[in-house]
Protein backbone atom coordinates (compact mmCIF):
# COMPACT_ATOMS: atom_id res chain seq x y z
CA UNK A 1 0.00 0.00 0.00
CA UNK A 2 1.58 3.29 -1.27
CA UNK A 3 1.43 6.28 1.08
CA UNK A 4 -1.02 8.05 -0.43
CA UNK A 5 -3.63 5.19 -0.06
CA UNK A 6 -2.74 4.88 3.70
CA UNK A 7 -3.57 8.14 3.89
CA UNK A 8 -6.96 8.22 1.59
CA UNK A 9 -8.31 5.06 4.01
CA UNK A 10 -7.75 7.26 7.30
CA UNK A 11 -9.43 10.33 6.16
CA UNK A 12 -13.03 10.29 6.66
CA UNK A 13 -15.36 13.34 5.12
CA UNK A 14 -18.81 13.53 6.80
CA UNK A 15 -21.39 15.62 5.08
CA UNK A 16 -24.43 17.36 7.56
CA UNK A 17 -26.71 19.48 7.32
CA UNK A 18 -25.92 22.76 9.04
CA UNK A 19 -28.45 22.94 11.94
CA UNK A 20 -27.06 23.16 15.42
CA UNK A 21 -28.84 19.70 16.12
CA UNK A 22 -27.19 17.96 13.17
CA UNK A 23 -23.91 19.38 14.05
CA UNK A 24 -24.69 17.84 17.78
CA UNK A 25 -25.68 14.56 15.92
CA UNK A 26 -21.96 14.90 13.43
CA UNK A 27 -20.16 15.40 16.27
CA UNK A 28 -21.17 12.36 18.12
CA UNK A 29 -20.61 10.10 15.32
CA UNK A 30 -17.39 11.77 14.76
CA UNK A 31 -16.62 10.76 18.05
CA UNK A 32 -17.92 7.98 18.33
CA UNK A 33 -15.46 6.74 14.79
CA UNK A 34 -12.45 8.50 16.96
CA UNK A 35 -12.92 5.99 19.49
CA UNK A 36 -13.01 3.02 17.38
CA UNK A 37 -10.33 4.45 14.99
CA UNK A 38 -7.75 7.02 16.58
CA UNK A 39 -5.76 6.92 13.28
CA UNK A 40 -8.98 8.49 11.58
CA UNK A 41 -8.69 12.12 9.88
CA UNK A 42 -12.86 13.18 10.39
CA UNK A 43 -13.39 15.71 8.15
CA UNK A 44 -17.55 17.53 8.46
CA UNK A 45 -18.36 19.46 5.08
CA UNK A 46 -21.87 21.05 5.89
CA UNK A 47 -24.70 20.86 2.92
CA UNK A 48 -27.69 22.79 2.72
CA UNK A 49 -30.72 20.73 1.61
CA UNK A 50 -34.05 21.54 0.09
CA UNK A 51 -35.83 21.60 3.54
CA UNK A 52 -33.60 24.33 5.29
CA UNK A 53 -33.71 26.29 1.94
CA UNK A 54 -37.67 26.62 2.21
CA UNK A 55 -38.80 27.17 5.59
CA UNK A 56 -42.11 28.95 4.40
CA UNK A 57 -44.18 26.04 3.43
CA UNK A 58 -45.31 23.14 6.08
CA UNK A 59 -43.05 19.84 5.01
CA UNK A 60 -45.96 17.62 3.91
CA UNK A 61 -47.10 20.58 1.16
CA UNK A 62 -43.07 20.14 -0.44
CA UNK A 63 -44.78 17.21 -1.78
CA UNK A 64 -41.19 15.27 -1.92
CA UNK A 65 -39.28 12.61 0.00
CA UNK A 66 -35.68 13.39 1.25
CA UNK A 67 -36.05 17.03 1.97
CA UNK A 68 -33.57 16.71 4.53
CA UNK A 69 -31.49 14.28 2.86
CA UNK A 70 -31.13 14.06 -1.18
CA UNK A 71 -28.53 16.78 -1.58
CA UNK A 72 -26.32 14.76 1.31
CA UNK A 73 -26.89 11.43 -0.89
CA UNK A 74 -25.75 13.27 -4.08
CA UNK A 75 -22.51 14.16 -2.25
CA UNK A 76 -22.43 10.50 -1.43
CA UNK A 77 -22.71 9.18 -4.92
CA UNK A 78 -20.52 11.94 -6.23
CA UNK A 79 -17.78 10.92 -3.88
CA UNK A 80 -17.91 14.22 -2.23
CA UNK A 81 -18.23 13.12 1.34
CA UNK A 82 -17.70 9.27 2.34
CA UNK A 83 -20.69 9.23 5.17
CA UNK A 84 -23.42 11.55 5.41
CA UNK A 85 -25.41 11.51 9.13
CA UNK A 86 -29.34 11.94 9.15
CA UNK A 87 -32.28 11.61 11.56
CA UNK A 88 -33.33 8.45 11.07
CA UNK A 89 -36.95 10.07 11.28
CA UNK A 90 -36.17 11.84 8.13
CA UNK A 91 -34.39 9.25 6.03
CA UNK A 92 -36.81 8.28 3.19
CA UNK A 93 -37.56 4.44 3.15
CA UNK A 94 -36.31 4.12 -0.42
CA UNK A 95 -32.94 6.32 -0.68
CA UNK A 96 -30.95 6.53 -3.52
CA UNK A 97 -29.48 3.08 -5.07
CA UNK A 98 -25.94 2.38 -4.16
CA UNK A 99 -26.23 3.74 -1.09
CA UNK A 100 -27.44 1.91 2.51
CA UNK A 101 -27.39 2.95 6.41
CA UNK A 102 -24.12 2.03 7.24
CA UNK A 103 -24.74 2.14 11.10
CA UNK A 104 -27.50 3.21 14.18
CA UNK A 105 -26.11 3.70 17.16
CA UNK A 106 -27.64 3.98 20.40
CA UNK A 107 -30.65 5.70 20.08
CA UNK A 108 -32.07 8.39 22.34
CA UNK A 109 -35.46 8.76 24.36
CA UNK A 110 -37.99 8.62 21.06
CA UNK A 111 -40.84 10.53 22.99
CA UNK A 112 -42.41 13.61 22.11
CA UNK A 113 -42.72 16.96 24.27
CA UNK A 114 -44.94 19.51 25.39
CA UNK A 115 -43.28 22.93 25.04
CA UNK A 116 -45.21 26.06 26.39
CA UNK A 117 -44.76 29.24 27.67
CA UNK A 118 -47.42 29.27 30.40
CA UNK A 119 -46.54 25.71 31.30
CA UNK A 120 -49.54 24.38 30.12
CA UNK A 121 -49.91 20.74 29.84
CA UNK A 122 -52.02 18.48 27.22
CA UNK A 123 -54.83 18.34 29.85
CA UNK A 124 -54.56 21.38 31.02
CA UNK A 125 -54.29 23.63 28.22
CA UNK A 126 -57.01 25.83 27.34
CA UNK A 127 -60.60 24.99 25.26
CA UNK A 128 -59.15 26.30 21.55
CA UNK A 129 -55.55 26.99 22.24
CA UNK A 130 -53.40 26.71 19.39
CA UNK A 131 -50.23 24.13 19.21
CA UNK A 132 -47.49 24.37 16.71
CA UNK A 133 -46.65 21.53 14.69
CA UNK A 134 -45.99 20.71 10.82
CA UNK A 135 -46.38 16.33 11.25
CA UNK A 136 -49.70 15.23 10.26
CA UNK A 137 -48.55 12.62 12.71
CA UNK A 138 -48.22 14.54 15.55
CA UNK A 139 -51.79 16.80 15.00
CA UNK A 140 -53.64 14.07 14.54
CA UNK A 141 -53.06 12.20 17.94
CA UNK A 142 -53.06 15.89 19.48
CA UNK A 143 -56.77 16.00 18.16
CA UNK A 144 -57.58 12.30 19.33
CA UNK A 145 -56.76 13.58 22.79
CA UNK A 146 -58.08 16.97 22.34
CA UNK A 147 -60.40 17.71 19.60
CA UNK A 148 -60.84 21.26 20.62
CA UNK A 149 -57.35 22.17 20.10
CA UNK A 150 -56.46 24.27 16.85
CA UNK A 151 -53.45 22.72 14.77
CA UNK A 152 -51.07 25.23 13.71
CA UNK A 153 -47.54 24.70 11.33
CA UNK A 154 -44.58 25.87 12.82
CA UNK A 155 -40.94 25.45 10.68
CA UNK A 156 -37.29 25.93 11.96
CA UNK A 157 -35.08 24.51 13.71
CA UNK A 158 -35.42 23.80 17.71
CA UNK A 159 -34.35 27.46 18.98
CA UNK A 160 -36.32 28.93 16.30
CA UNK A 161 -39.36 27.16 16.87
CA UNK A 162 -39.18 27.35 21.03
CA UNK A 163 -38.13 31.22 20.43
CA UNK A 164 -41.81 31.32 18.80
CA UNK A 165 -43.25 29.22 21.68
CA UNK A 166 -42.09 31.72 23.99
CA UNK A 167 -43.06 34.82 22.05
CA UNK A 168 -45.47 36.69 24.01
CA UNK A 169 -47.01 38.16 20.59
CA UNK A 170 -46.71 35.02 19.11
CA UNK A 171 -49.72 32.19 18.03
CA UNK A 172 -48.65 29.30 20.01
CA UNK A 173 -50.04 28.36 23.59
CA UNK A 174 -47.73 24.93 23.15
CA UNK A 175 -45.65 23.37 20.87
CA UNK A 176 -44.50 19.49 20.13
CA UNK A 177 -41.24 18.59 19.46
CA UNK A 178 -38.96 15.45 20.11
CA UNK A 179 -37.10 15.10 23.37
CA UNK A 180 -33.78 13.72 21.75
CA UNK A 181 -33.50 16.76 20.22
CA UNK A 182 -33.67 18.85 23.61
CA UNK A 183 -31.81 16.86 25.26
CA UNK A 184 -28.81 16.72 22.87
CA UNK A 185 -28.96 20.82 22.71
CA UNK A 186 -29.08 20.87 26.46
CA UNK A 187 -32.60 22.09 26.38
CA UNK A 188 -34.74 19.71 28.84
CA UNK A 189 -35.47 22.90 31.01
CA UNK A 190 -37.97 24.23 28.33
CA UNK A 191 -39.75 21.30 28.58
CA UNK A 192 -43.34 20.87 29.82
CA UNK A 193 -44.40 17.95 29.37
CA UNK A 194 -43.34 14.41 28.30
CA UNK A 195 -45.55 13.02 26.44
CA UNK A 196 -46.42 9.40 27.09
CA UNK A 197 -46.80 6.96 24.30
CA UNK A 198 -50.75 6.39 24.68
CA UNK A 199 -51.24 10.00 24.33
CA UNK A 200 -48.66 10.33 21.19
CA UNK A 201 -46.51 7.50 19.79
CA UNK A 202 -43.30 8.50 17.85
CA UNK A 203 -42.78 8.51 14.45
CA UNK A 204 -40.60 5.99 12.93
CA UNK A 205 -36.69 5.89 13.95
CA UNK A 206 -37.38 8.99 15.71
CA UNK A 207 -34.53 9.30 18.26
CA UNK A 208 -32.33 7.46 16.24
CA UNK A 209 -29.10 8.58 13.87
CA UNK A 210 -28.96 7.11 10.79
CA UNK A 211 -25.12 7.18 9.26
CA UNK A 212 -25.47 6.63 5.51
CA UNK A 213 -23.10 5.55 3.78
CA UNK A 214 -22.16 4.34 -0.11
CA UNK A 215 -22.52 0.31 -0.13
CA UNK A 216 -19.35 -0.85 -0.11
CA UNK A 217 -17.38 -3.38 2.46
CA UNK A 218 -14.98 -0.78 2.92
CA UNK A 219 -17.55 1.88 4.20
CA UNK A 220 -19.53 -0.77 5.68
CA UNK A 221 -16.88 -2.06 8.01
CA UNK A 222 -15.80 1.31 8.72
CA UNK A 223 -19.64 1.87 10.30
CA UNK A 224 -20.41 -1.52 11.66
CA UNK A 225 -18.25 -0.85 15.49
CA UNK A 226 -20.42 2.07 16.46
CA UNK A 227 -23.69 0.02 15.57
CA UNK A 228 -26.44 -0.53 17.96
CA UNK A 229 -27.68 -3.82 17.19
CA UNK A 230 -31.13 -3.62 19.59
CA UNK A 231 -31.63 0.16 17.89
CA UNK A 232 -31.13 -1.46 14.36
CA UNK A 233 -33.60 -4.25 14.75
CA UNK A 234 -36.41 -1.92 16.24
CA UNK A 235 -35.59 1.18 13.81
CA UNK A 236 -36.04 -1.36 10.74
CA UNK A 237 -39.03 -3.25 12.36
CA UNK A 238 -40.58 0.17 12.30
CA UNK A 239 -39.33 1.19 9.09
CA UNK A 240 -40.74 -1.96 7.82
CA UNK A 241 -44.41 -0.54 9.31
CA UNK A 242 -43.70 2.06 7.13
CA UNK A 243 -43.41 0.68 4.16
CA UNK A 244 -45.91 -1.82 4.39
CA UNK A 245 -48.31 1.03 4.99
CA UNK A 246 -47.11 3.06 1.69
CA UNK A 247 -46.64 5.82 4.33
CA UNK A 248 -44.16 8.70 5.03
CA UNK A 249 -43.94 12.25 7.06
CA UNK A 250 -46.76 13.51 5.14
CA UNK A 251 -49.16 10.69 6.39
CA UNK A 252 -50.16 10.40 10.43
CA UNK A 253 -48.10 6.80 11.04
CA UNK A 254 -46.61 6.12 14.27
CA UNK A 255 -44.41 3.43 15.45
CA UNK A 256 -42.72 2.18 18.25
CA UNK A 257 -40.15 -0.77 18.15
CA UNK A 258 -38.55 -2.45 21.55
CA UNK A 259 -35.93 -4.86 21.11
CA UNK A 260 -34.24 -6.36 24.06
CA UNK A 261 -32.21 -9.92 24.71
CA UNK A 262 -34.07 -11.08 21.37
CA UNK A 263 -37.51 -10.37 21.90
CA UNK A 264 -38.76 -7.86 19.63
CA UNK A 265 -41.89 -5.59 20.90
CA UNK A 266 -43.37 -3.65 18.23
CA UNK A 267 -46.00 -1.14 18.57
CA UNK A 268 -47.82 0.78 15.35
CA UNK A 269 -50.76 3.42 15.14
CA UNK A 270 -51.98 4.93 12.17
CA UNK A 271 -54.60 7.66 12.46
CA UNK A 272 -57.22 9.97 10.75
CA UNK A 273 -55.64 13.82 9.95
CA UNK A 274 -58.35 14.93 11.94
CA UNK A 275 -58.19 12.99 15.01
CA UNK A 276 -61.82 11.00 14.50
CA UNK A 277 -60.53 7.29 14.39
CA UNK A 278 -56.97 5.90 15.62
CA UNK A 279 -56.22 2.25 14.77
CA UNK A 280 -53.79 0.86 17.48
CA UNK A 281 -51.76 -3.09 16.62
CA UNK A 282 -48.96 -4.46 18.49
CA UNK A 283 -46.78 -6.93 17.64
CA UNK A 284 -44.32 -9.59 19.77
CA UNK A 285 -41.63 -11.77 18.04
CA UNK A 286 -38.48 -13.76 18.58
CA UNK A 287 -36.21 -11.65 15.78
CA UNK A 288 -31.98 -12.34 15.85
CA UNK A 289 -31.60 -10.03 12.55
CA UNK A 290 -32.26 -7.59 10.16
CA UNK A 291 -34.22 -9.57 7.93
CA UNK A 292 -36.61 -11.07 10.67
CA UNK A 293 -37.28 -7.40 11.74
CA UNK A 294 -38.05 -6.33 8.69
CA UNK A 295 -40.70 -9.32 8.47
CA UNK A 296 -42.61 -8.13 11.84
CA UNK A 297 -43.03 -4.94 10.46
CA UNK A 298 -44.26 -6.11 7.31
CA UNK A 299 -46.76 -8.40 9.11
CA UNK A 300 -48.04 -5.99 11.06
CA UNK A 301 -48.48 -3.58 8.38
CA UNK A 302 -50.78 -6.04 6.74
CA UNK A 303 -52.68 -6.37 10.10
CA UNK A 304 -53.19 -2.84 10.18
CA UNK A 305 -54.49 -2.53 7.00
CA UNK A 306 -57.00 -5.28 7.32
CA UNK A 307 -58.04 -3.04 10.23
CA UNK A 308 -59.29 -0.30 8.11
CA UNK A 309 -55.56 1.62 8.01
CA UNK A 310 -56.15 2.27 4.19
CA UNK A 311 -59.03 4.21 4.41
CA UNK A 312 -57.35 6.81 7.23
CA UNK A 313 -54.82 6.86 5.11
CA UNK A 314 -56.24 7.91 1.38
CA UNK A 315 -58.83 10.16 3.57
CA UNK A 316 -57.89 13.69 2.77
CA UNK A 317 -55.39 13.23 -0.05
């Protein structure tokens, strides 16, 4: 090996989107890779995709999958960068060919938060107070627990968006956001309210970094020692719930996968935009890998379906 390809296999480039929570999420897989690999030369190179160009429109009226993520998997394929890392919540289901998710490491708490200036709760928040969210998924459990409540979009990153939850001239009585995000920004304080799972179940892989990668053994094997093996079977049991459903951000789809010692828990909910009907499955299996994972959430995507999922879903669109 000449010196110039010792040096090309130690030098790492990893492409992000410029957000202070995806710089918190590039950093820990940077070092994460630095604790595996000492020898490694990280590299970040920050890319600006179509959903931080376009913060005026709610994300389910851009009408397009990968917002967050196709101008980080053209860097891939163009050899620009060598991983790219992504919320796993954003990653579309079928990203670009040649590329795979390289590695999921532990994930974070995948609830969802209550944010609110007047510390108002779910329960106790006032008859027609307005709460800031752009998921379908997230209004229309909001509306299954509180039909009174008026839906609101709200874009931007986390300061931005709790900077308008706190505006005293602003809309919003309470906003929803994920509490991985707050907590990796430092930012429990501003919390309200955790939200437990009957009252709003996450979206799938939320909580979870996804580190994409171009599908090689080489950037495989790079990837595969900061793996979570439990997060990777539940992320892609959930994933699977996806796809079986034909869903993605712009549709109100929840799921919840537990993995633990073998035993794979898997909860899904898929629910009318306005809050009317919620269909609720669970599923429990023995699962060792990948491709049994992927098989439970297929299964139970069916199930769901045969449950009436289909017509909550193609209501509305």
């Amino acid at each position: 090996m000449t010196e110039v390809e010792k040096h090309e296999g130690s030098r790492v480039r990893i492409g992000t989107r410029g957000s202070e929570l995806a710089r918190w999420q590039t950093n820990h897989i940077k070092a994460l890779l630095a604790e595996h690999r000492p020898d490694l030369e990280i590299e970040i190179e920050v890319i600006t995709t179509q959903g931080d160009r376009i913060l005026a429109s709610s994300l389910p009226s851009l009408d397009g999958k990968g917002v967050f993520t196709a101008e980080l998997e053209t860097a891939l394929l163009n050899g620009e960068v060598d991983i790219a890392v992504h919320s796993m919540k954003d990653v579309p289901t079928d990203y670009a060919q040649g590329l795979t998710i390289g590695a999921i490491p532990l994930r974070a708490n995948p609830a969802d938060v209550l944010v609110s200036r007047r510390g108002f709760t779910l329960e106790t928040l006032p008859r027609g107070a307005v709460v800031g969210t752009s998921s379908p998924r997230r209004a229309s459990q909001l509306l299954r627990n509180r039909a009174d409540l008026n839906i609101e979009d709200i874009r931007g990153n986390v300061d931005t968006r709790i900077r308008k939850a706190y505006d005293r001239q602003g809309i919003y009585d309470a906003i929803v956001l994920a509490y991985a995000g707050l907590e990796r920004l430092g930012r429990l304080d501003d919390v309200t309210e955790v939200l437990q799972y009957q009252q709003m179940l996450p979206a799938p892989g939320q909580g979870a970094i996804g580190v994409q990668c171009r599908n090689d053994d080489h950037s495989r094997g790079l990837l595969h020692p900061i793996n979570d093996a439990d997060t990777e079977l539940a992320v892609t049991a959930e994933r699977a719930f996806l796809i079986g459903l034909g869903g993605g951000c712009a549709l109100p789809i929840c799921a919840l996968g537990e993995h633990h010692k073998g035993e794979l828990r898997l909860r899904g909910r898929v629910g009318a935009r306005d809050g009317s009907k919620q269909i609720d499955v669970v599923k429990e299996a023995n699962v060792r890998s990948v491709d049994e994972a992927r098989l439970v959430g297929i299964e139970l995507a069916k199930e769901t379906l045969a449950a009436g999922a289909g017509i909550l879903l193609n209501a509305g669109n």
